[in-house]
PDB file of N, CA and C in Angstrom:
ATOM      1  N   UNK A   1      67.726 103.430 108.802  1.00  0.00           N
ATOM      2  CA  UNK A   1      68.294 104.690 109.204  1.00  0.00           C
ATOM      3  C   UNK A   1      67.889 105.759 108.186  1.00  0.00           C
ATOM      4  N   UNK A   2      67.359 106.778 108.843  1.00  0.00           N
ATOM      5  CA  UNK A   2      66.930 107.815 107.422  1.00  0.00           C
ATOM      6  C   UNK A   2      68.208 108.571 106.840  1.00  0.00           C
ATOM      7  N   UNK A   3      68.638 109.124 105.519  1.00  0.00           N
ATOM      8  CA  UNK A   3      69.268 109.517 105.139  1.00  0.00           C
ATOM      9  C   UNK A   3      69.752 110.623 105.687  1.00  0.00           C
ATOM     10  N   UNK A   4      68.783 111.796 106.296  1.00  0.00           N
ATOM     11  CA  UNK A   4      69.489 113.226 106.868  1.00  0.00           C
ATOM     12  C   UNK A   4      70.012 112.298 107.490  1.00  0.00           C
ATOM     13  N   UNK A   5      69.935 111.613 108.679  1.00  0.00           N
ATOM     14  CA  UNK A   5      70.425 111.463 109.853  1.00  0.00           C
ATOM     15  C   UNK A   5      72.135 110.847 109.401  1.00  0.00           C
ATOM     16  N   UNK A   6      71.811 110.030 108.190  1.00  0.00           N
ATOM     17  CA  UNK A   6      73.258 109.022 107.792  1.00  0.00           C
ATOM     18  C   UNK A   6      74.363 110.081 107.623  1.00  0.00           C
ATOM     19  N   UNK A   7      74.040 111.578 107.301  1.00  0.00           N
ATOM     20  CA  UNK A   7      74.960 112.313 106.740  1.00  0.00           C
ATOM     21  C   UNK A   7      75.184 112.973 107.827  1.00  0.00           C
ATOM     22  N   UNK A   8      74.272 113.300 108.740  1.00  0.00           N
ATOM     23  CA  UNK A   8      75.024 114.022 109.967  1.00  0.00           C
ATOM     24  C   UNK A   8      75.674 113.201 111.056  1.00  0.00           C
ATOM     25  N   UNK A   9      75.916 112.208 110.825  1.00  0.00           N
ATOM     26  CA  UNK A   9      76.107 110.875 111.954  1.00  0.00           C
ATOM     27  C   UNK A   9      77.860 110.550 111.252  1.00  0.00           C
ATOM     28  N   UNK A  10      77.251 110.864 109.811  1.00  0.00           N
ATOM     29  CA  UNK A  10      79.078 110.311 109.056  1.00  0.00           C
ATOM     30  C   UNK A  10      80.017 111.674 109.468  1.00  0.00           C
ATOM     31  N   UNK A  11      79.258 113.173 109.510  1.00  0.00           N
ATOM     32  CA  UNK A  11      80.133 114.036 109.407  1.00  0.00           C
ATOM     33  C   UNK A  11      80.597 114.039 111.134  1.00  0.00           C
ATOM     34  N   UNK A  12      79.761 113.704 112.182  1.00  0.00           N
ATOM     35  CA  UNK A  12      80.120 113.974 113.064  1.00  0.00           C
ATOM     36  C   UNK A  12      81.764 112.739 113.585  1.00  0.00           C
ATOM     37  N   UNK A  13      81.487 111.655 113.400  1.00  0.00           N
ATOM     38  CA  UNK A  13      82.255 110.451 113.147  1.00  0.00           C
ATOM     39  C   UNK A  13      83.419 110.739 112.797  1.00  0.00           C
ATOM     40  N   UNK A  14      83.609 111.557 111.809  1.00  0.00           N
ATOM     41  CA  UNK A  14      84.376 111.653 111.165  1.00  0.00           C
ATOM     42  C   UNK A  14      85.138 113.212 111.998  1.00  0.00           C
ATOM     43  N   UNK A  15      84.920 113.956 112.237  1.00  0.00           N
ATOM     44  CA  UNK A  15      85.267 114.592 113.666  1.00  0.00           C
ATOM     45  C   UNK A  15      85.563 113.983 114.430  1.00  0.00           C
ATOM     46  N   UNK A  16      85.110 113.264 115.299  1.00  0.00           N
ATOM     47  CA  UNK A  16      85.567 112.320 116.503  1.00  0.00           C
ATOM     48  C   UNK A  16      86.511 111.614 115.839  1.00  0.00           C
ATOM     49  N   UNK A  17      87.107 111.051 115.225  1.00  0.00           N
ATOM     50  CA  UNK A  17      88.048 109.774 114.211  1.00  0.00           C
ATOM     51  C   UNK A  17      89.148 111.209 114.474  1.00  0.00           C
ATOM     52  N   UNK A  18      89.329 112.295 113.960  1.00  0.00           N
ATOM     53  CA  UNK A  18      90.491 113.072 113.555  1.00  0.00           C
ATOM     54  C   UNK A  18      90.574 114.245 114.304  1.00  0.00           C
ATOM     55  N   UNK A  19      89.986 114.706 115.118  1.00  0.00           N
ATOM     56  CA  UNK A  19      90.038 115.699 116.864  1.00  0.00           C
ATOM     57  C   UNK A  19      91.592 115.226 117.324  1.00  0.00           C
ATOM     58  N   UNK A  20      92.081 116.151 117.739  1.00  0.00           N
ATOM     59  CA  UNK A  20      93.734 115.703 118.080  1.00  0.00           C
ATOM     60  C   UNK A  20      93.499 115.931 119.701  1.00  0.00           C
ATOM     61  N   UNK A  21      92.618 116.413 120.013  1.00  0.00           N
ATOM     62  CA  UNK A  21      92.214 116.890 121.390  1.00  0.00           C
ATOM     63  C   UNK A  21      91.154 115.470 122.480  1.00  0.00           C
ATOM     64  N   UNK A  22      91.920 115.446 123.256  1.00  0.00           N
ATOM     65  CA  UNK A  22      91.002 114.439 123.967  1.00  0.00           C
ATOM     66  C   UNK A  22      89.617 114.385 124.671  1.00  0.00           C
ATOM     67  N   UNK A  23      90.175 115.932 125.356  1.00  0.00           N
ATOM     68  CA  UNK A  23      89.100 116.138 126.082  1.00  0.00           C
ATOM     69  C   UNK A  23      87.606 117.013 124.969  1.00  0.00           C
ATOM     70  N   UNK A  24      88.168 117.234 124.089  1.00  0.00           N
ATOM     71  CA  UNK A  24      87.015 117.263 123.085  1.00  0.00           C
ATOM     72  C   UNK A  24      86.287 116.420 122.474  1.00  0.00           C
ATOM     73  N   UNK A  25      87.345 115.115 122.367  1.00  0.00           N
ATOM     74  CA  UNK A  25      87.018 113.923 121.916  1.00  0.00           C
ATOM     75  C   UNK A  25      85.673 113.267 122.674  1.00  0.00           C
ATOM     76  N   UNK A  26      86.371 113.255 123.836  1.00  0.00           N
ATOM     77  CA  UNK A  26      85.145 112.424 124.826  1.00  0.00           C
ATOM     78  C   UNK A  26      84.164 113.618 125.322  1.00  0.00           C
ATOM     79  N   UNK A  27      83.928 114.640 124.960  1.00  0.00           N
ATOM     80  CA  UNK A  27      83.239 115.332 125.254  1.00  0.00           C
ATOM     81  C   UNK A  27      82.036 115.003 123.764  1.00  0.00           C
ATOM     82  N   UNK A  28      82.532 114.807 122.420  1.00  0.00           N
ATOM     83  CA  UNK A  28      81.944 114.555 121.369  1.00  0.00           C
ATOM     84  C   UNK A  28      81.382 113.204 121.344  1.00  0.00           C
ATOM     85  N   UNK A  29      81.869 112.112 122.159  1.00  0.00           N
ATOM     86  CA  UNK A  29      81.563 110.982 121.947  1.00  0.00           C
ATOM     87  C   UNK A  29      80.457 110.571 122.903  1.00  0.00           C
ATOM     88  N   UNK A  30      80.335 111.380 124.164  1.00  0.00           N
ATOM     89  CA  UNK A  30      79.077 111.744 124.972  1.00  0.00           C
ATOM     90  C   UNK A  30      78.053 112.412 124.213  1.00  0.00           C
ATOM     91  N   UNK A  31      78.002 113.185 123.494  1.00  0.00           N
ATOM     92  CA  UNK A  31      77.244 113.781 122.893  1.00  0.00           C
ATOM     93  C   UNK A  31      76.463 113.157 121.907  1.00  0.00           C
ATOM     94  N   UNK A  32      77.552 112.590 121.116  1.00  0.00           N
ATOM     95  CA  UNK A  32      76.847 111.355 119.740  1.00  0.00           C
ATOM     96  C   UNK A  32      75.905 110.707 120.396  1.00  0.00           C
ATOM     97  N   UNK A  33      76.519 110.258 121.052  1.00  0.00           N
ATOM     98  CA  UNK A  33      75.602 108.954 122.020  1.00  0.00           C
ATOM     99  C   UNK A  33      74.482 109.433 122.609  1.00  0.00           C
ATOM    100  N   UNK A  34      74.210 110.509 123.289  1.00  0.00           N
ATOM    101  CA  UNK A  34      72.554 110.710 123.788  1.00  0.00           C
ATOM    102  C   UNK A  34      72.261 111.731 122.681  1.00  0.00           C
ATOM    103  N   UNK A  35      72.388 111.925 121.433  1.00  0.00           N
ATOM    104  CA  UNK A  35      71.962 112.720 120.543  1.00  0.00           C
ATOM    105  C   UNK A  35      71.114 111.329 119.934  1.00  0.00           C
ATOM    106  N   UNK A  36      71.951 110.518 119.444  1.00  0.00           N
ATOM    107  CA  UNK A  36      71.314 109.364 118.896  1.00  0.00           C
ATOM    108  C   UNK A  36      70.752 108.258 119.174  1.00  0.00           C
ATOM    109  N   UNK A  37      70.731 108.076 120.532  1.00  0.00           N
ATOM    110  CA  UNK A  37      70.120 107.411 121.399  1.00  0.00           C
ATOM    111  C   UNK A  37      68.901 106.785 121.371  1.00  0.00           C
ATOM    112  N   UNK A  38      68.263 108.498 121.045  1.00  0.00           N
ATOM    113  CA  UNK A  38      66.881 108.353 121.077  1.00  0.00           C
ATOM    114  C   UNK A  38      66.148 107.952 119.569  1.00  0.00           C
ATOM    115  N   UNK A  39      66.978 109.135 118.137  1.00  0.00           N
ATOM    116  CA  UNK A  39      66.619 109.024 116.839  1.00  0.00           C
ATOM    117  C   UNK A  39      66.996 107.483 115.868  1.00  0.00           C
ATOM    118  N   UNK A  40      67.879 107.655 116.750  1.00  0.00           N
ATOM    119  CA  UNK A  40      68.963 105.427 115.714  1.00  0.00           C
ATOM    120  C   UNK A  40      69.265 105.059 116.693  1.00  0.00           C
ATOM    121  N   UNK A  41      67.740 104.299 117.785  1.00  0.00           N
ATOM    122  CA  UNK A  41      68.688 103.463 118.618  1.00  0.00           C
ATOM    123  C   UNK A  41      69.821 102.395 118.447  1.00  0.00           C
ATOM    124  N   UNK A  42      69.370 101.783 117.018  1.00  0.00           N
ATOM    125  CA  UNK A  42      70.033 100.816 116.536  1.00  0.00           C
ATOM    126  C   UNK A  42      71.697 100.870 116.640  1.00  0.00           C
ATOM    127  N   UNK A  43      71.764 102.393 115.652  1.00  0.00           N
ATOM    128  CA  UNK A  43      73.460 102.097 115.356  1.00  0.00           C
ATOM    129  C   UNK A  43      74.146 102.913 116.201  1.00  0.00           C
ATOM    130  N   UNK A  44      72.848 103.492 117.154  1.00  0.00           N
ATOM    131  CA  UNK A  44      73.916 104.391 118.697  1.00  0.00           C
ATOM    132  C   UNK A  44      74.321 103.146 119.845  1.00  0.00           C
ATOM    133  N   UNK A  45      73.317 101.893 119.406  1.00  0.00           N
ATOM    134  CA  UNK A  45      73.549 100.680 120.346  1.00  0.00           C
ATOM    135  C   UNK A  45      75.367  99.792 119.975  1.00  0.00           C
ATOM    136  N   UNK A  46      74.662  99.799 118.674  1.00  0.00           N
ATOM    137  CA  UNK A  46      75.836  98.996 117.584  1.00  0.00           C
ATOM    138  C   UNK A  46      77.237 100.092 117.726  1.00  0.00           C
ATOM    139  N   UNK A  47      77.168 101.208 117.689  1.00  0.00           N
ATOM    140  CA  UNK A  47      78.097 102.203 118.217  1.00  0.00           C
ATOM    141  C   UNK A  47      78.961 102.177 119.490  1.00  0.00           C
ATOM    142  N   UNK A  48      77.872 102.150 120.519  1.00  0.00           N
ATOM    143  CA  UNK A  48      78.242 101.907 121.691  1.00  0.00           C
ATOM    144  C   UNK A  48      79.184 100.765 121.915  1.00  0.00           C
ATOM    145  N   UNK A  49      78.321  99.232 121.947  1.00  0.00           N
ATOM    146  CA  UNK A  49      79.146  98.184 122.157  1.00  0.00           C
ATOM    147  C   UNK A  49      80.489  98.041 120.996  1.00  0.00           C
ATOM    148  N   UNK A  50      80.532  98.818 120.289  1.00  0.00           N
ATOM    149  CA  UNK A  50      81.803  97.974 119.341  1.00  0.00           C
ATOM    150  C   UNK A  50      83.228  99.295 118.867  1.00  0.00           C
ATOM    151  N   UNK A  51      82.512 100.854 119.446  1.00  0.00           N
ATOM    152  CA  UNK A  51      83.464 101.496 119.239  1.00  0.00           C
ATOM    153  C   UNK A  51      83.841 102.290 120.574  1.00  0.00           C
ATOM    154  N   UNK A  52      83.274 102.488 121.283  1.00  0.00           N
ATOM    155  CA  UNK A  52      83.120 103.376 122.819  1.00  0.00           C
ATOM    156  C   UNK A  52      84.242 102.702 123.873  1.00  0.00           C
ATOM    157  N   UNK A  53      84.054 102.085 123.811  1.00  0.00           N
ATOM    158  CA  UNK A  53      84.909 101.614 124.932  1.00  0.00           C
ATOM    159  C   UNK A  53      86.074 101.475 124.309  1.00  0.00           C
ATOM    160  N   UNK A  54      86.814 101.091 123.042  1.00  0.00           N
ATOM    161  CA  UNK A  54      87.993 100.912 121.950  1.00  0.00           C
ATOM    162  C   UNK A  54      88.110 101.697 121.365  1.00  0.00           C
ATOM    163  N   UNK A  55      87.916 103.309 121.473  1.00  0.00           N
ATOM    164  CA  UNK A  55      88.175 104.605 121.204  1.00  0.00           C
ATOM    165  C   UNK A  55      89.353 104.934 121.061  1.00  0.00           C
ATOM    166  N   UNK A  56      90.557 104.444 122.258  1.00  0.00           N
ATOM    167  CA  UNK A  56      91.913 104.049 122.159  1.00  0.00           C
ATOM    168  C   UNK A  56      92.834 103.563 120.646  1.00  0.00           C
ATOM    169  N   UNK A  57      91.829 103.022 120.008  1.00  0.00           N
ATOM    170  CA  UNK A  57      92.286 102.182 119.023  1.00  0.00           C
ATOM    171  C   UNK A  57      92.219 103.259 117.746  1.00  0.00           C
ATOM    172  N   UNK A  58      90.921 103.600 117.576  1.00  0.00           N
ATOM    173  CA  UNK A  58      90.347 104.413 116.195  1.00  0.00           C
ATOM    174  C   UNK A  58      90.635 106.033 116.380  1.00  0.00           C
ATOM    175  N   UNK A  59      90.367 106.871 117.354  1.00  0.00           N
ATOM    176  CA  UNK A  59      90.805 107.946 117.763  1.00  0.00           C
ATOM    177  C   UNK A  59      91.671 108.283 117.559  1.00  0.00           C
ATOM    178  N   UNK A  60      92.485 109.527 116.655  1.00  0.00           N
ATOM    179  CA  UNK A  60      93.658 110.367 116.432  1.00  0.00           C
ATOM    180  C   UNK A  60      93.612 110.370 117.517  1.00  0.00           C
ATOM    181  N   UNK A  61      93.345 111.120 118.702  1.00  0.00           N
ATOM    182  CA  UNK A  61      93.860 111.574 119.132  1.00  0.00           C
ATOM    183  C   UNK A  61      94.668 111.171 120.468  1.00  0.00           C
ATOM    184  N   UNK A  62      94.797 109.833 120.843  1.00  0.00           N
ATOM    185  CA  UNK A  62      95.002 108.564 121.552  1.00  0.00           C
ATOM    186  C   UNK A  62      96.552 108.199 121.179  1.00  0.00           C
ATOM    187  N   UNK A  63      96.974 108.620 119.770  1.00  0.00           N
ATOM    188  CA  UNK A  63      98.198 107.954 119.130  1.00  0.00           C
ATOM    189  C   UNK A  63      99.364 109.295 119.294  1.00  0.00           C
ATOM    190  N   UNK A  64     100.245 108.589 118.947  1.00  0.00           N
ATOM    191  CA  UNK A  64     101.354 109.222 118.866  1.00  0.00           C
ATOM    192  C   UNK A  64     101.416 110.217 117.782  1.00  0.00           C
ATOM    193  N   UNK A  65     101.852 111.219 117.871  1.00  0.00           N
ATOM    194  CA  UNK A  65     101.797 111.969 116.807  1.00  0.00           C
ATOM    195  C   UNK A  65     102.796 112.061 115.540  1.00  0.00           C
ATOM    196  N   UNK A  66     103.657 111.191 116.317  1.00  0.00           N
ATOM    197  CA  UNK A  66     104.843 111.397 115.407  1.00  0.00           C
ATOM    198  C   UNK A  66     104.797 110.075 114.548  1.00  0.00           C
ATOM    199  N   UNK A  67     103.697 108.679 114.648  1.00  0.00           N
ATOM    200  CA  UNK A  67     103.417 107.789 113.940  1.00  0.00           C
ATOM    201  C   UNK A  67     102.118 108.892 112.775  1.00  0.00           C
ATOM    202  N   UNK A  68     102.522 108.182 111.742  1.00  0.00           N
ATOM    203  CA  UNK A  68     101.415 108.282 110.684  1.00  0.00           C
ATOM    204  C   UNK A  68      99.737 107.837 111.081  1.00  0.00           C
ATOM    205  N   UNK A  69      98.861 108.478 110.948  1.00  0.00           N
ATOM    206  CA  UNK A  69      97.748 108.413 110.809  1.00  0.00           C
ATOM    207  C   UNK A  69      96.968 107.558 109.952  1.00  0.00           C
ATOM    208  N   UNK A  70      97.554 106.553 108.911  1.00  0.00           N
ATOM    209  CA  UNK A  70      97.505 106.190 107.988  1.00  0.00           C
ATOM    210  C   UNK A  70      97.788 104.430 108.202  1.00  0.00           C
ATOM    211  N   UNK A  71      97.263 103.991 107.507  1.00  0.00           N
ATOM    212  CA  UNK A  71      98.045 102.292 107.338  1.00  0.00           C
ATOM    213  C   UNK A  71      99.067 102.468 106.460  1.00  0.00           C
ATOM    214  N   UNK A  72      99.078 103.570 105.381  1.00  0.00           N
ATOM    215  CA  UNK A  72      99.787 102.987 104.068  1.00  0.00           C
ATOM    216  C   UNK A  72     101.251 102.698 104.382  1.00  0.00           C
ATOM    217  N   UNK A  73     101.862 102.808 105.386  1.00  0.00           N
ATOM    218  CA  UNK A  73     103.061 102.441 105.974  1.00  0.00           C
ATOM    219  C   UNK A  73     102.999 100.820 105.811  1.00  0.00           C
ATOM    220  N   UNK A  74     101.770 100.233 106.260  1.00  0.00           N
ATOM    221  CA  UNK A  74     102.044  99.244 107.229  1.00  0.00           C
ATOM    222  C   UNK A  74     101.678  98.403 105.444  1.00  0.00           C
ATOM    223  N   UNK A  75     100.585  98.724 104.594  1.00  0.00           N
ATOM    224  CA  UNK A  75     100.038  98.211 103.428  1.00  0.00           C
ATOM    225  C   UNK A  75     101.850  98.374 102.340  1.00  0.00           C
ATOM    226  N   UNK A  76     102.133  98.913 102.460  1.00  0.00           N
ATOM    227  CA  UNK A  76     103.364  98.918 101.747  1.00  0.00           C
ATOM    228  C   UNK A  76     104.447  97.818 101.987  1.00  0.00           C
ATOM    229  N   UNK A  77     104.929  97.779 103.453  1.00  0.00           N
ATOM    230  CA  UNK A  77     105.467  96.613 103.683  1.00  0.00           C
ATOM    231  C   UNK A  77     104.840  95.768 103.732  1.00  0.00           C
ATOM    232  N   UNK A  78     103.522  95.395 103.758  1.00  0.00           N
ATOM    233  CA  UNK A  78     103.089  93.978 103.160  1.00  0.00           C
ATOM    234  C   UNK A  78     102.802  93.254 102.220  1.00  0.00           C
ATOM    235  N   UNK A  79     103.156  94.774 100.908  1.00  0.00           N
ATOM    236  CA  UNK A  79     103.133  94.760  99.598  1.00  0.00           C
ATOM    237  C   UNK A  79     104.491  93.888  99.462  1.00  0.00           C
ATOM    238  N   UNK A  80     105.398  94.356 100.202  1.00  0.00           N
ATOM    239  CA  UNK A  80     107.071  94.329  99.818  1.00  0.00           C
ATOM    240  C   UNK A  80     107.207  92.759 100.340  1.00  0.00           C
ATOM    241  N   UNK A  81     106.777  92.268 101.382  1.00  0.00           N
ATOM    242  CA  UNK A  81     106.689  91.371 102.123  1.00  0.00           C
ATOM    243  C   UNK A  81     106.096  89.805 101.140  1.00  0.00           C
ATOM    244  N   UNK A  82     104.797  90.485 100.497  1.00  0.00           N
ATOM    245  CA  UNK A  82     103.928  89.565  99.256  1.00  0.00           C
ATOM    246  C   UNK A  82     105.207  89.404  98.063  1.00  0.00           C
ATOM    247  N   UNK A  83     105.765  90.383  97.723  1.00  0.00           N
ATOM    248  CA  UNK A  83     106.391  89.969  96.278  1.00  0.00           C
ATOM    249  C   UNK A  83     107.852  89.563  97.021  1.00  0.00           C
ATOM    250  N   UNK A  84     108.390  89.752  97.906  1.00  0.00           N
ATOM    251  CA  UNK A  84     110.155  89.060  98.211  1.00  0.00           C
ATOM    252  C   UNK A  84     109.527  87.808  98.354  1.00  0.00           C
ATOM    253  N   UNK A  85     108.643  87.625  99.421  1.00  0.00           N
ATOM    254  CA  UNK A  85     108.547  86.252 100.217  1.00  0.00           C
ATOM    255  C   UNK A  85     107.475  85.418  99.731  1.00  0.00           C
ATOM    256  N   UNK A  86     106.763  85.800  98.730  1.00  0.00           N
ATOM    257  CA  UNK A  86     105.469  84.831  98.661  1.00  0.00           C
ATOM    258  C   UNK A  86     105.208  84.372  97.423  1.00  0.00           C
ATOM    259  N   UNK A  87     105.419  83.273  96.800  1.00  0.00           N
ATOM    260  CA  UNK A  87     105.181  82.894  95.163  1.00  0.00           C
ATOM    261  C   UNK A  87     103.374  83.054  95.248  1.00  0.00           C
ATOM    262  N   UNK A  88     102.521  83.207  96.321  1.00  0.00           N
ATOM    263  CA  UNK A  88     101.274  83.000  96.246  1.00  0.00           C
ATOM    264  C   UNK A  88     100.534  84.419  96.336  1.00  0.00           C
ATOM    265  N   UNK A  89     100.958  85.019  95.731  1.00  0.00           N
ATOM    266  CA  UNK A  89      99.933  86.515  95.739  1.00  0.00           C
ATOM    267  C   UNK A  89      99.121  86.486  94.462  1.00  0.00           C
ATOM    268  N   UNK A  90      97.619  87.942  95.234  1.00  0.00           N
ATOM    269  CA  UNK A  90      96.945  88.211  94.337  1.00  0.00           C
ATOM    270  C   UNK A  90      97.331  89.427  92.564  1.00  0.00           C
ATOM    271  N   UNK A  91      96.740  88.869  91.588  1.00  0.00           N
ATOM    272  CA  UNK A  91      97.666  89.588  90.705  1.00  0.00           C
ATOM    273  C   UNK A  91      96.382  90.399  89.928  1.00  0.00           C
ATOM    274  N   UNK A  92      96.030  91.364  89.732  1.00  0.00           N
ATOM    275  CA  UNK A  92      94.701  92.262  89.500  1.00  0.00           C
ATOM    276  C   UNK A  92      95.266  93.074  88.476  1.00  0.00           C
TER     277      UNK A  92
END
């Protein structure tokens, strides 16, 4: 993958990931896709099959708004979860 392309591919990504708007969303995610189609078939292929259709999942704008955007909710209680309940955690 050539480098311009890695940086305009991360910034656009990264738009689509945090768009609160849907119909912008899939209007952006059509776009990625025959923009890059032609220049990285590779990771517009690898794109396609593993994030396009599960957009639902990674997409702000799919979720609730009133849940956090974030794991650190979920990384916290499993912090809390490791030291009440587990004599077997990692210690760094």
């Amino acid at each position: 993958m050539k480098l311009e392309h890695q940086s305009i591919m991360c910034q656009q990504l990264r738009k689509l990931r945090s768009d609160r708007r849907v119909e912008v969303v899939e209007k952006m995610i059509e776009e990625f896709v025959d923009t890059w189609r032609v220049k990285e078939p590779a990771f517009e292929q690898y794109f396609s099959n593993n994030y396009v259709a599960r957009k639902k999942q990674w997409a702000v704008c799919y979720r609730d708004s009133s849940i956090p955007d974030t794991t650190a909710h979920a990384e916290a209680f499993h912090n809390v979860l490791k030291r009440v309940y587990s004599s077997n955690r990692n210690r760094t």
